[in-house]
Protein backbone atom coordinates (compact mmCIF):
# COMPACT_ATOMS: atom_id res chain seq x y z
CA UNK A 1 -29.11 26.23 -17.74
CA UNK A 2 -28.99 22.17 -17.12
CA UNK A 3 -26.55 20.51 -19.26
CA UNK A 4 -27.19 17.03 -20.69
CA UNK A 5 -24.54 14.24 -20.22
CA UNK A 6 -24.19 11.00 -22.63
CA UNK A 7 -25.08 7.71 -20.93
CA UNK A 8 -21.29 6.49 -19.30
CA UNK A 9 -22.75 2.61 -18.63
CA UNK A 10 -24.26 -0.25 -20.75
CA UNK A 11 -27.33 0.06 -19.16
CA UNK A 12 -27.99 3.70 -19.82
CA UNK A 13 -26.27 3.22 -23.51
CA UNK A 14 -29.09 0.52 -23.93
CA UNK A 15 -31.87 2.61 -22.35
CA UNK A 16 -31.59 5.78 -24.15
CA UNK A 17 -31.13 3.86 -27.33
CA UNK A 18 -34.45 1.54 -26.58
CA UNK A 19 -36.23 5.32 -25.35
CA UNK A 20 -35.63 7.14 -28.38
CA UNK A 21 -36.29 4.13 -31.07
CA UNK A 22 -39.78 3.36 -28.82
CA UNK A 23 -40.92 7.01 -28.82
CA UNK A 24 -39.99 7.36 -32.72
CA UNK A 25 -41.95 4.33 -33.40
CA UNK A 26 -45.25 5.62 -31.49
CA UNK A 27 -45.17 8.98 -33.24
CA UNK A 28 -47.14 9.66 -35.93
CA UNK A 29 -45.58 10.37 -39.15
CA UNK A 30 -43.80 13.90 -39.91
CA UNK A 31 -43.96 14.29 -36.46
CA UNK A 32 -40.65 12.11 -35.40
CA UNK A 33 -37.90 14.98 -34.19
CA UNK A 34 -35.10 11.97 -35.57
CA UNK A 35 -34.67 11.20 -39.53
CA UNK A 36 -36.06 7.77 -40.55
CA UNK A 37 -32.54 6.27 -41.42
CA UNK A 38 -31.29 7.40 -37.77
CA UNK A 39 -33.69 5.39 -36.07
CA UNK A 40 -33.51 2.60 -38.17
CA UNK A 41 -29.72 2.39 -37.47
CA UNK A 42 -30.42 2.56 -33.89
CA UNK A 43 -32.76 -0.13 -34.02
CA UNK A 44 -30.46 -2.04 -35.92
CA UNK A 45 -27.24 -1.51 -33.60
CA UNK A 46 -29.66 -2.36 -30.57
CA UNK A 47 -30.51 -5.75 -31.40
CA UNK A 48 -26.81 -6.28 -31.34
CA UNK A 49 -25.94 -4.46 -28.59
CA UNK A 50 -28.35 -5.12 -26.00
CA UNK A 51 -27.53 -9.03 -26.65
CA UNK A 52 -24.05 -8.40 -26.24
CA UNK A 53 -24.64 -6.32 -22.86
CA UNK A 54 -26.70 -9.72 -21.80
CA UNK A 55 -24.36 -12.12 -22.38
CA UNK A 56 -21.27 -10.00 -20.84
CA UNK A 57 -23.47 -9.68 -17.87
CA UNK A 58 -24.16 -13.60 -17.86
CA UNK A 59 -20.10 -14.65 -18.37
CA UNK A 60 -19.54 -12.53 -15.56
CA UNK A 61 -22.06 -13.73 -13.29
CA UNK A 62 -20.99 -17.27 -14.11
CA UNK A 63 -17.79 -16.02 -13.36
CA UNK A 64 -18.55 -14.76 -9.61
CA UNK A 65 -20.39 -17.64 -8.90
CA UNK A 66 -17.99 -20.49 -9.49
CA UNK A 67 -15.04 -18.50 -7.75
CA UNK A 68 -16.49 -18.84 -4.68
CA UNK A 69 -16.55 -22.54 -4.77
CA UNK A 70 -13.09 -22.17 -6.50
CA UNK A 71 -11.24 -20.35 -3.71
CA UNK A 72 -12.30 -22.86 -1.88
CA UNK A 73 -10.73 -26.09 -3.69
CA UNK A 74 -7.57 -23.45 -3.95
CA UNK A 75 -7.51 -23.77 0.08
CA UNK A 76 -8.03 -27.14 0.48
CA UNK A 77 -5.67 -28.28 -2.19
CA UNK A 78 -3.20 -25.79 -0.66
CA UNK A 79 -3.40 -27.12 2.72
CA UNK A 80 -3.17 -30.74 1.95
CA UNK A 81 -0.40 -30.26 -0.07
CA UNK A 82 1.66 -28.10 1.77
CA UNK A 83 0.49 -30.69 4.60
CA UNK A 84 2.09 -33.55 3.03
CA UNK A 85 5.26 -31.89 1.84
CA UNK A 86 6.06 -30.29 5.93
CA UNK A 87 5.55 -34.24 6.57
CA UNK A 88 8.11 -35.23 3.81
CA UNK A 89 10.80 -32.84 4.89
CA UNK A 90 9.98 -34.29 9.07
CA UNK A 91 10.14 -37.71 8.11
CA UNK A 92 13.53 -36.67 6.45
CA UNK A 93 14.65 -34.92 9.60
CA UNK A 94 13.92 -38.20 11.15
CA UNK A 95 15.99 -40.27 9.03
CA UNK A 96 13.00 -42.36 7.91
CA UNK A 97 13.04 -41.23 4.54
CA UNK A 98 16.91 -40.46 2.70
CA UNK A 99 17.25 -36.83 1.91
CA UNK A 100 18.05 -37.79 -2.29
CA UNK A 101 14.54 -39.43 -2.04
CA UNK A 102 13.22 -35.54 -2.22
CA UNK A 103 14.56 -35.27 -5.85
CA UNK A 104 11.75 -37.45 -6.84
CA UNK A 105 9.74 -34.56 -6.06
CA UNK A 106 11.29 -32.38 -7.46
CA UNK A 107 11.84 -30.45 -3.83
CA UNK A 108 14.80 -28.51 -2.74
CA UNK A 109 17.65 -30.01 0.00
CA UNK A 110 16.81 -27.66 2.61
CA UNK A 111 13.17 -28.20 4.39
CA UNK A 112 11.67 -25.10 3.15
CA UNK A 113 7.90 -25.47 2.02
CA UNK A 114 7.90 -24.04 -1.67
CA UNK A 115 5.32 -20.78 -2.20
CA UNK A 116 2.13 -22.20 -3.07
CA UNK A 117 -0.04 -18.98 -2.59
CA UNK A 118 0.18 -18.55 -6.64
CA UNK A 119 -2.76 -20.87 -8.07
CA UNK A 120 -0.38 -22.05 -10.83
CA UNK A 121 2.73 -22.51 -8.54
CA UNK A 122 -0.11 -25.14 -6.54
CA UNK A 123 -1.12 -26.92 -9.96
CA UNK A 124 2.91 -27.32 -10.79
CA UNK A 125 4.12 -28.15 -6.96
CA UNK A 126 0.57 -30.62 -6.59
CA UNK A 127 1.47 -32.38 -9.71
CA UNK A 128 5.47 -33.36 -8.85
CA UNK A 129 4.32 -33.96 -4.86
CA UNK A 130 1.91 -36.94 -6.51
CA UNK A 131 3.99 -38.09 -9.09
CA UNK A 132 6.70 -37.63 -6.66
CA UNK A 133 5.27 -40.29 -3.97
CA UNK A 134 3.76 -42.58 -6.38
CA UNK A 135 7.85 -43.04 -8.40
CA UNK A 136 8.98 -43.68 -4.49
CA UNK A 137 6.28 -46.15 -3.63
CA UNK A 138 7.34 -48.20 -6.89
CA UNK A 139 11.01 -47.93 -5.57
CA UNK A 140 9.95 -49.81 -2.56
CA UNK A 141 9.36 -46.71 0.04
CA UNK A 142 6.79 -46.70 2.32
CA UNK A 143 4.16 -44.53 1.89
CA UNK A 144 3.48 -41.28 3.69
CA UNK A 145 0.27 -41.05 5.75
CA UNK A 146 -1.08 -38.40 7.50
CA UNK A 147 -2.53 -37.65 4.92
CA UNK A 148 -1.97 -40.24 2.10
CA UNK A 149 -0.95 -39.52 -1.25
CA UNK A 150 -4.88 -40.64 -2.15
CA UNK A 151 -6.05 -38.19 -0.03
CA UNK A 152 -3.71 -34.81 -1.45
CA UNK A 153 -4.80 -36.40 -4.58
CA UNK A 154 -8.60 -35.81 -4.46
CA UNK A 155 -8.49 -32.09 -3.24
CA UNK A 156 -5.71 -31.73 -6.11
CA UNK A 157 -8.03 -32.76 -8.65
CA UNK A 158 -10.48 -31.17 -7.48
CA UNK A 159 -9.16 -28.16 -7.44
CA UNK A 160 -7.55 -28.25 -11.07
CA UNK A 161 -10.97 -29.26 -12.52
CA UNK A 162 -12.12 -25.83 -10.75
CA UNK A 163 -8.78 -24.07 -11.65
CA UNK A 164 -9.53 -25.09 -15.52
CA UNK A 165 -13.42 -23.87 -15.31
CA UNK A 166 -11.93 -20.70 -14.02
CA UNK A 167 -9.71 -19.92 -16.63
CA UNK A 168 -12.53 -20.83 -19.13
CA UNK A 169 -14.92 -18.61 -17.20
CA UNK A 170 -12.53 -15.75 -17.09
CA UNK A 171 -11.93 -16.69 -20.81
CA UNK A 172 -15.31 -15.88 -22.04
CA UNK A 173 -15.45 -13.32 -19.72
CA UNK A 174 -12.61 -11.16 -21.17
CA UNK A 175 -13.78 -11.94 -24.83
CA UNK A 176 -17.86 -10.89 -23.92
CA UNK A 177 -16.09 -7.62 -22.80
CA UNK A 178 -13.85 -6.89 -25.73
CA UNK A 179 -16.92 -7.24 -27.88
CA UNK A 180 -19.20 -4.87 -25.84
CA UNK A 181 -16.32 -2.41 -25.46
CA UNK A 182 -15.85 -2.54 -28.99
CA UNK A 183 -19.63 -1.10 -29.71
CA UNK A 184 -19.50 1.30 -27.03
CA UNK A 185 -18.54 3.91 -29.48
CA UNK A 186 -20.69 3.57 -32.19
CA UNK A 187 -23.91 3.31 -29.31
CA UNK A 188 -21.94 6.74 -28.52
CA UNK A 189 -21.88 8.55 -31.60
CA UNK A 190 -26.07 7.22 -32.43
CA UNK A 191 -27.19 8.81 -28.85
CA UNK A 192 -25.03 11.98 -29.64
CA UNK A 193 -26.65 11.99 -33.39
CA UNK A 194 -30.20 11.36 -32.02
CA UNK A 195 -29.95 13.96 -28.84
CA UNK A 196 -28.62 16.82 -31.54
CA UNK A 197 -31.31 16.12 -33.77
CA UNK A 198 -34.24 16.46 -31.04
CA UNK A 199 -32.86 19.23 -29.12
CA UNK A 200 -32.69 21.35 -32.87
CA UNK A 201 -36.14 19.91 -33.83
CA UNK A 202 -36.99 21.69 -29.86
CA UNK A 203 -35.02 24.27 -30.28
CA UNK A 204 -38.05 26.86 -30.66
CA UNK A 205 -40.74 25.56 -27.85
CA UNK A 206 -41.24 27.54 -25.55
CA UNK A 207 -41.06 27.72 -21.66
CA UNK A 208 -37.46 26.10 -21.32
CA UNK A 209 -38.98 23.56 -19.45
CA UNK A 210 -41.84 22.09 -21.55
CA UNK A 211 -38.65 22.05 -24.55
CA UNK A 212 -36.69 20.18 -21.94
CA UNK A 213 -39.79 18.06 -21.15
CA UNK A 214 -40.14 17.38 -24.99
CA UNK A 215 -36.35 16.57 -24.90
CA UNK A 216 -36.47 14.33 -22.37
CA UNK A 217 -39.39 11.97 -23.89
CA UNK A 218 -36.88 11.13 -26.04
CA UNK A 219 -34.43 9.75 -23.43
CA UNK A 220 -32.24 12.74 -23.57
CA UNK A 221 -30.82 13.00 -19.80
CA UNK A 222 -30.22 16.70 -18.33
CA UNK A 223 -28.26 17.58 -14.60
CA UNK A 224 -28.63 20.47 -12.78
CA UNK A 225 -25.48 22.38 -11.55
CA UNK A 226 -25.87 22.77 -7.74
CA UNK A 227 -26.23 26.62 -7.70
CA UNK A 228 -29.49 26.16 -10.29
CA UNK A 229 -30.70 23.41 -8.14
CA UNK A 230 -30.73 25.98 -4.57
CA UNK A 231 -32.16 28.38 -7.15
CA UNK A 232 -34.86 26.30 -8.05
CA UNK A 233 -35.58 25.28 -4.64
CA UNK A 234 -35.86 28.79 -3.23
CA UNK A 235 -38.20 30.02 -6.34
CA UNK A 236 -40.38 26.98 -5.24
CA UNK A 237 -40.38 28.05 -1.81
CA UNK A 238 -41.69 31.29 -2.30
């Protein structure tokens, strides 16, 4: 015997809801396998639901679509400033610029480039590296080039404006999915009340298949276990 299995995504939750409430609204009355205050529930739960679904889908796909341009401010900010602080520590080594100068910036004694692979480690480090240069220009140092301070600065910004949109994206994202997630069990509970209620209005029609047939106008979904589906094939066969 096939077994039926409740929807397990959005989609299906949405289609067997839209299936069943369709089908109930075509058929003629005393005829409708699913009581009147079922259906009007499921109606009712759909025009929040399916809404929902949508705009989880959109937030997502808004999501996705500004990361990639995102990942690459991340790699461009992280290269010029990691850039700029390997030419700090050389021009250090070189005794152009005094080793207590690096406190400005907030940078350790020792030449070691701090770990900027962490998105918010490269908004904290970008930050002190600008501020950094910009206290030791007004002290009278000369500025770093190769690159300039001006030049960190507008890959830095542009990657925090991205960094910000991110978060915001990721936000909504994570909110649109708590409210969907939310409903999932209730879209549950109508597809499992609606599927009981047609399969006992069926329960009597004869062949099997023309009851599953009747079962399955009403968006009720049934799988075949592999041994039924050889047996099927060989009876077909012959």
């Amino acid at each position: 015997m096939p077994y039926r299995r409740l929807p397990n995504t959005d989609y299906a939750r949405i289609r067997a809801l839209k299936t069943a409430v369709e089908k109930g609204d075509l058929s003629h009355d005393g005829q409708v396998p699913i009581a009147y205050n079922t259906l009007f529930e499921a109606r009712t739960f759909l025009q929040k639901f399916e809404p929902a679904q949508s705009y989880y889908a959109q937030c997502y796909a808004n999501q996705v679509r500004a990361a990639k341009k995102h990942q690459q401010n991340v790699k461009m900010a992280r290269l010029y400033v990691s850039h700029f602080i390997q030419v700090l520590n050389m021009a250090v080594v070189r005794k152009e610029i005094k080793s207590v100068a690096k406190e400005l910036y907030g940078l350790p004694v020792s030449n070691a480039v701090p770990d900027l692979q962490n998105e918010a480690a490269l908004v904290e480090w970008g930050r002190k590296v600008i501020e950094g240069e910009e206290r030791r220009k007004l002290l009278g140092g000369v500025p770093i080039y190769n690159p300039n301070i001006a030049r960190v600065k507008v890959y830095y910004d542009q990657f925090v404006d991205s960094y910000e949109r991110q978060r915001n994206l990721q936000t909504l994202t994570a909110r649109s999915l708590e409210k969907l997630t939310a409903m999932r069990k209730r879209a549950d509970e109508l597809i499992l009340n609606i599927w009981n209620q047609v399969e006992a209005n069926f329960q009597y029609v004869t062949p099997n298949e023309s009851r599953l047939d009747m079962c399955r106008s009403y968006g009720l979904v049934y799988y075949y276990r592999s041994s039924e589906k050889k047996k099927e094939e060989s009876e077909k066969k012959c």
